[in-house]
N, C-alpha and C. Protein backbone atom coordinates (compact mmCIF):
# COMPACT_ATOMS: atom_id res chain seq x y z
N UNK A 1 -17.80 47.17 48.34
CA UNK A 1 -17.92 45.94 49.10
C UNK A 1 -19.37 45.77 49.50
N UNK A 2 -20.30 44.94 49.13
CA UNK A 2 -21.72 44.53 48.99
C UNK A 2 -22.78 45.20 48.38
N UNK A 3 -23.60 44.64 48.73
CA UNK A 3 -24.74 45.69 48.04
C UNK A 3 -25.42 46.51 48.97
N UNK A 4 -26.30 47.71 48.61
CA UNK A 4 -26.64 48.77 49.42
C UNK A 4 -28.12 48.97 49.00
N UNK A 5 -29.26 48.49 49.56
CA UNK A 5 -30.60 48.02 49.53
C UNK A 5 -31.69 49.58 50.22
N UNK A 6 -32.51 49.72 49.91
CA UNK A 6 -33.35 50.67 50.41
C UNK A 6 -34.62 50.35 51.33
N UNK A 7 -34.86 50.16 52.31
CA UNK A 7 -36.13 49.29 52.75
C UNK A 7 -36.79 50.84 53.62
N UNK A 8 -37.31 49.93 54.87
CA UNK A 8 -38.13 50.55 55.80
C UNK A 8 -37.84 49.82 57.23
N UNK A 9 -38.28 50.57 57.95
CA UNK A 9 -37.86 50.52 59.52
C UNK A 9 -39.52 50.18 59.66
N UNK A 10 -40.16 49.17 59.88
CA UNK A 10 -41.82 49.37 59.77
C UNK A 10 -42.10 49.33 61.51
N UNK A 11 -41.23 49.01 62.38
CA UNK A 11 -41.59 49.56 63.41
C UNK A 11 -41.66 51.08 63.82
N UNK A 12 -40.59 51.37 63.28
CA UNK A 12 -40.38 53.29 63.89
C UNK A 12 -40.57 54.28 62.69
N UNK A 13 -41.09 53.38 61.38
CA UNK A 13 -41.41 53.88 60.09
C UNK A 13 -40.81 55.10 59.96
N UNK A 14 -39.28 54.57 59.52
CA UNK A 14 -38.23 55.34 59.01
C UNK A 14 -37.56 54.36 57.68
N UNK A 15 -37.08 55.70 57.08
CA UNK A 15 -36.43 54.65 55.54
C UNK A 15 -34.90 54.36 56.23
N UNK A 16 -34.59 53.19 55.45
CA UNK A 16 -32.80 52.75 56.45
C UNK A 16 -32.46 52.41 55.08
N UNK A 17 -31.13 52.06 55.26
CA UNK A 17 -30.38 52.06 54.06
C UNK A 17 -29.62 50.44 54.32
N UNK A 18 -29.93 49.03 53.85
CA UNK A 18 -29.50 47.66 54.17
C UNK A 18 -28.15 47.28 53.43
N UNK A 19 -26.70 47.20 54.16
CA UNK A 19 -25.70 46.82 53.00
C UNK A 19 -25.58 45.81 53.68
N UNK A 20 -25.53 44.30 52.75
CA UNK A 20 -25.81 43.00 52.67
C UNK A 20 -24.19 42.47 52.07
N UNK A 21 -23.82 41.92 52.77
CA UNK A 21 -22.39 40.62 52.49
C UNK A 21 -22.70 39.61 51.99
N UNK A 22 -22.40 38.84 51.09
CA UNK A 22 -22.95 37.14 50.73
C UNK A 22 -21.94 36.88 51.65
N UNK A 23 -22.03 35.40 52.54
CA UNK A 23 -21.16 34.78 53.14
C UNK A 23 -20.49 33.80 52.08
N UNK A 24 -21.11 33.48 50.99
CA UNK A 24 -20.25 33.03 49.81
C UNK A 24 -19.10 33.93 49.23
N UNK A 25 -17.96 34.42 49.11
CA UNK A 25 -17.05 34.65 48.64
C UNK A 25 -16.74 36.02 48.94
N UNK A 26 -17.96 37.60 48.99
CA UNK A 26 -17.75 38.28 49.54
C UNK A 26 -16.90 38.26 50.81
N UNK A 27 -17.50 37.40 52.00
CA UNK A 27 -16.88 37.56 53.27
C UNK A 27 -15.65 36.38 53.86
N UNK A 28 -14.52 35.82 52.76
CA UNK A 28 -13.72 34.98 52.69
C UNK A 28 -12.56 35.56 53.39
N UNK A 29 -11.95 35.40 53.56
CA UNK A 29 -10.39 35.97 53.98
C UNK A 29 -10.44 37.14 54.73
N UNK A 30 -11.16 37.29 55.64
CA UNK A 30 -11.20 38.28 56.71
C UNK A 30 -11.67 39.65 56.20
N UNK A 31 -12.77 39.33 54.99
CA UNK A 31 -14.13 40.16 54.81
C UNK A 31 -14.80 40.36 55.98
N UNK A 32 -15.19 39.10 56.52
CA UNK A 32 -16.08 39.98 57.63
C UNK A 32 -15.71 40.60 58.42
N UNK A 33 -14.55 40.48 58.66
CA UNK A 33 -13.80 41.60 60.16
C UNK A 33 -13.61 42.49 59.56
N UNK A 34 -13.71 42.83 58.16
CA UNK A 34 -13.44 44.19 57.19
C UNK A 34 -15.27 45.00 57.69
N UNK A 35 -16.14 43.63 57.24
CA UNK A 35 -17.27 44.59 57.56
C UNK A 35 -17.46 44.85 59.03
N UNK A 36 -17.53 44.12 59.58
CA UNK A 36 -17.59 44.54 61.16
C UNK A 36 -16.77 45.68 61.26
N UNK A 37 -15.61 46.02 61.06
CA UNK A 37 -15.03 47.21 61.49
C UNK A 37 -15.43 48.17 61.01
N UNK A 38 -16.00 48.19 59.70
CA UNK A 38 -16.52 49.40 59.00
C UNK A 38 -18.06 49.77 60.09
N UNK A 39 -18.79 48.53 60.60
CA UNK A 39 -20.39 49.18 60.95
C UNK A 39 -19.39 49.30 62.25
N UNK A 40 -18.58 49.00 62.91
CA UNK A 40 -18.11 49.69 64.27
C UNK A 40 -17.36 51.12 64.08
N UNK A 41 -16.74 50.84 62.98
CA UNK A 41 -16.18 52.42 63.06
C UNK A 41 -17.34 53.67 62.85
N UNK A 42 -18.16 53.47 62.00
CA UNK A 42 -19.12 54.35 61.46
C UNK A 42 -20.13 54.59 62.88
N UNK A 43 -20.44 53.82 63.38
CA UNK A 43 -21.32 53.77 64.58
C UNK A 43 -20.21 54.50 66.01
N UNK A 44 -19.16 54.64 65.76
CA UNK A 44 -18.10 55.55 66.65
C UNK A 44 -18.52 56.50 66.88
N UNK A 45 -18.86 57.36 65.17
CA UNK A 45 -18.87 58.78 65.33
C UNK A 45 -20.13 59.14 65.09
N UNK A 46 -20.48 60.98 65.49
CA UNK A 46 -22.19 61.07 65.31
C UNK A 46 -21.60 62.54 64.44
N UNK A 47 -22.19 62.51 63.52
CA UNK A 47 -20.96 63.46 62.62
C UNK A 47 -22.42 63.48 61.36
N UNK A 48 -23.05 64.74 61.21
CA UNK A 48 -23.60 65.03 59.99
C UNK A 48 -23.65 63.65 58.36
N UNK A 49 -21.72 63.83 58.53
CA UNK A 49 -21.86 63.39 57.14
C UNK A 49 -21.54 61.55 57.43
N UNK A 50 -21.73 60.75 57.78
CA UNK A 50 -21.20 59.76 58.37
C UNK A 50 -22.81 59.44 59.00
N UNK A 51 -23.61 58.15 58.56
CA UNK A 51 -24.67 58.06 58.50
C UNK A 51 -25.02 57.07 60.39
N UNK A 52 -26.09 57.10 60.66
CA UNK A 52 -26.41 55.90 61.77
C UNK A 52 -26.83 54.77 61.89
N UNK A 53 -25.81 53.71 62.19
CA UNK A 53 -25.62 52.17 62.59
C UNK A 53 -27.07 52.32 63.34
N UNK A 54 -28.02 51.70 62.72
CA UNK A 54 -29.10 50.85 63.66
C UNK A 54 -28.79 49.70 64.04
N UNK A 55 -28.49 48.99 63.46
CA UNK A 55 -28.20 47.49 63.72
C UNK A 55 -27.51 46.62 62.71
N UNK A 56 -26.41 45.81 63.33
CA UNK A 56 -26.04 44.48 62.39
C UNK A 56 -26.17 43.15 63.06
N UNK A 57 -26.30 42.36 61.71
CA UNK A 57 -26.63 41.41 62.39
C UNK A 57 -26.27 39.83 60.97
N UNK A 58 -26.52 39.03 61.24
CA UNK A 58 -26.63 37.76 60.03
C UNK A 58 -27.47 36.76 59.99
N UNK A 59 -27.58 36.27 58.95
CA UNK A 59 -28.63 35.79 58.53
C UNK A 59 -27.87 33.84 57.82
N UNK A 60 -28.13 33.06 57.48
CA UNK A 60 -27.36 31.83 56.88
C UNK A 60 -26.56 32.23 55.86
N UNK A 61 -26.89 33.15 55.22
CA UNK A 61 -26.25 33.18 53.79
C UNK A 61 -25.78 34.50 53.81
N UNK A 62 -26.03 35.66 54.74
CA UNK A 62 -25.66 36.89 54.75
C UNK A 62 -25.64 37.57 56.06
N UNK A 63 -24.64 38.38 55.93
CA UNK A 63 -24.13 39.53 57.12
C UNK A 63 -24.75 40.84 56.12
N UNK A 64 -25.14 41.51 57.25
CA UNK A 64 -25.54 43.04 56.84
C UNK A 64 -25.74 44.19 57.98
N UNK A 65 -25.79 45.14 57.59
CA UNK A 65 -26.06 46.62 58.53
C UNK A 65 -27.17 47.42 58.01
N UNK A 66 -28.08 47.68 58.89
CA UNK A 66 -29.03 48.22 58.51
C UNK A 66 -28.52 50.02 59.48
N UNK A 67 -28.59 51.18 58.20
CA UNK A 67 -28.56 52.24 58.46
C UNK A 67 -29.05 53.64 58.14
N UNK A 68 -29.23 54.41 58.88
CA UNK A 68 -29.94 55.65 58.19
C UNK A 68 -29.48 55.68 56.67
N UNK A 69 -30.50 56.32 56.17
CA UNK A 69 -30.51 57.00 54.76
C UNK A 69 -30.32 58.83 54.83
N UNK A 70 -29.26 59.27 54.15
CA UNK A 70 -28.47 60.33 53.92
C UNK A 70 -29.02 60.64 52.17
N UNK A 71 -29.42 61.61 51.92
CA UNK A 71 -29.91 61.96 50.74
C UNK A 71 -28.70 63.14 50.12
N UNK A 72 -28.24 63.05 49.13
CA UNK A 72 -26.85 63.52 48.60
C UNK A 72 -27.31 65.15 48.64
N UNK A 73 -28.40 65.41 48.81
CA UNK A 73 -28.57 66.82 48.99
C UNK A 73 -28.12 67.18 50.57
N UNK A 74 -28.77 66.22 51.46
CA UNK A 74 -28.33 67.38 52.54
C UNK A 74 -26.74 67.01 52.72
N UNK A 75 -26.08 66.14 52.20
CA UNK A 75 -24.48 65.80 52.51
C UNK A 75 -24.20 67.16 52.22
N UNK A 76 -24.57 67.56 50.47
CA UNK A 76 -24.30 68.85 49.99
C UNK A 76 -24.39 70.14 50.94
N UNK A 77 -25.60 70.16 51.53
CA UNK A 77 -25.79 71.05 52.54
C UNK A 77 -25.09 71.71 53.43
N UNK A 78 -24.60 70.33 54.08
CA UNK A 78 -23.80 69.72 55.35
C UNK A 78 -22.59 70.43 54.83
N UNK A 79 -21.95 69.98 53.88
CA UNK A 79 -20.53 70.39 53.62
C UNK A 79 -20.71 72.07 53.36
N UNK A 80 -21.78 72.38 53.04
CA UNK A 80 -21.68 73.94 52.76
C UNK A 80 -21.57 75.05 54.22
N UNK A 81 -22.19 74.20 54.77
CA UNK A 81 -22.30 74.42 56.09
C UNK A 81 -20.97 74.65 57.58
N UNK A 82 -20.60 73.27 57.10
CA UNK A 82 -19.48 73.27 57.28
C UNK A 82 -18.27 74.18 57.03
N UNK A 83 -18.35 74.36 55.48
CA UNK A 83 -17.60 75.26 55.14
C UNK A 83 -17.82 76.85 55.74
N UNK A 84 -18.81 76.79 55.75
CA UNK A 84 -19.38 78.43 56.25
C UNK A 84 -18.75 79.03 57.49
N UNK A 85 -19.44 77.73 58.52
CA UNK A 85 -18.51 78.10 59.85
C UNK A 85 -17.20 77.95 59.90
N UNK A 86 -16.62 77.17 59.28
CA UNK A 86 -14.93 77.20 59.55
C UNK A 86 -14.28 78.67 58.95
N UNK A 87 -14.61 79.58 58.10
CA UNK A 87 -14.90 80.34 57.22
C UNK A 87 -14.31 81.83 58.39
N UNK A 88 -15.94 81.64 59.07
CA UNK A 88 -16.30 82.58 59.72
C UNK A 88 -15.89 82.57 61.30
N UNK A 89 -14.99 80.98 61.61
CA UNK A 89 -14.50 80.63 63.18
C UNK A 89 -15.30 80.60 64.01
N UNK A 90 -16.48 80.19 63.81
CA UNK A 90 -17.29 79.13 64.56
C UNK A 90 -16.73 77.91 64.57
């Protein structure tokens, strides 16, 4: 569900990760309360693998969420990690 864009944070010069809705046909039939719930649910939790809601917001032609960038290595990490301590009952 949308597209998933790579930019920059040029105030706090951090990379964020932009997923963009067209309000043309993407967000029809209670798309956007699909996306809204997704950047509210995700922004719930503070959880390694589950990235951080900076901000949403819209634009005339588009809804989007701008959020941290997660690099598939440390997810990898994360889950190894994870695994380790549950392992060992930490």
């Amino acid at each position: 569900m949308g597209e998933v864009y790579k930019g920059e944070d040029r105030a706090l010069l951090r990379p964020v990760a932009i997923k963009v809705m067209s309000k043309q046909g993407e967000l029809t039939s209670g798309g956007d309360a699909r996306f809204l719930r997704e950047a509210r649910a995700a922004s719930a939790f503070n959880h390694p693998n589950i990235v951080t809601i900076y901000e949403i917001g819209e634009t005339d032609e588009h809804t989007y969420i701008v959020m941290g960038v997660r690099r598939r290595e440390e997810l990898a990490r994360s889950d190894i990690q994870e695994a380790s301590q549950s392992r060992d009952g930490a």
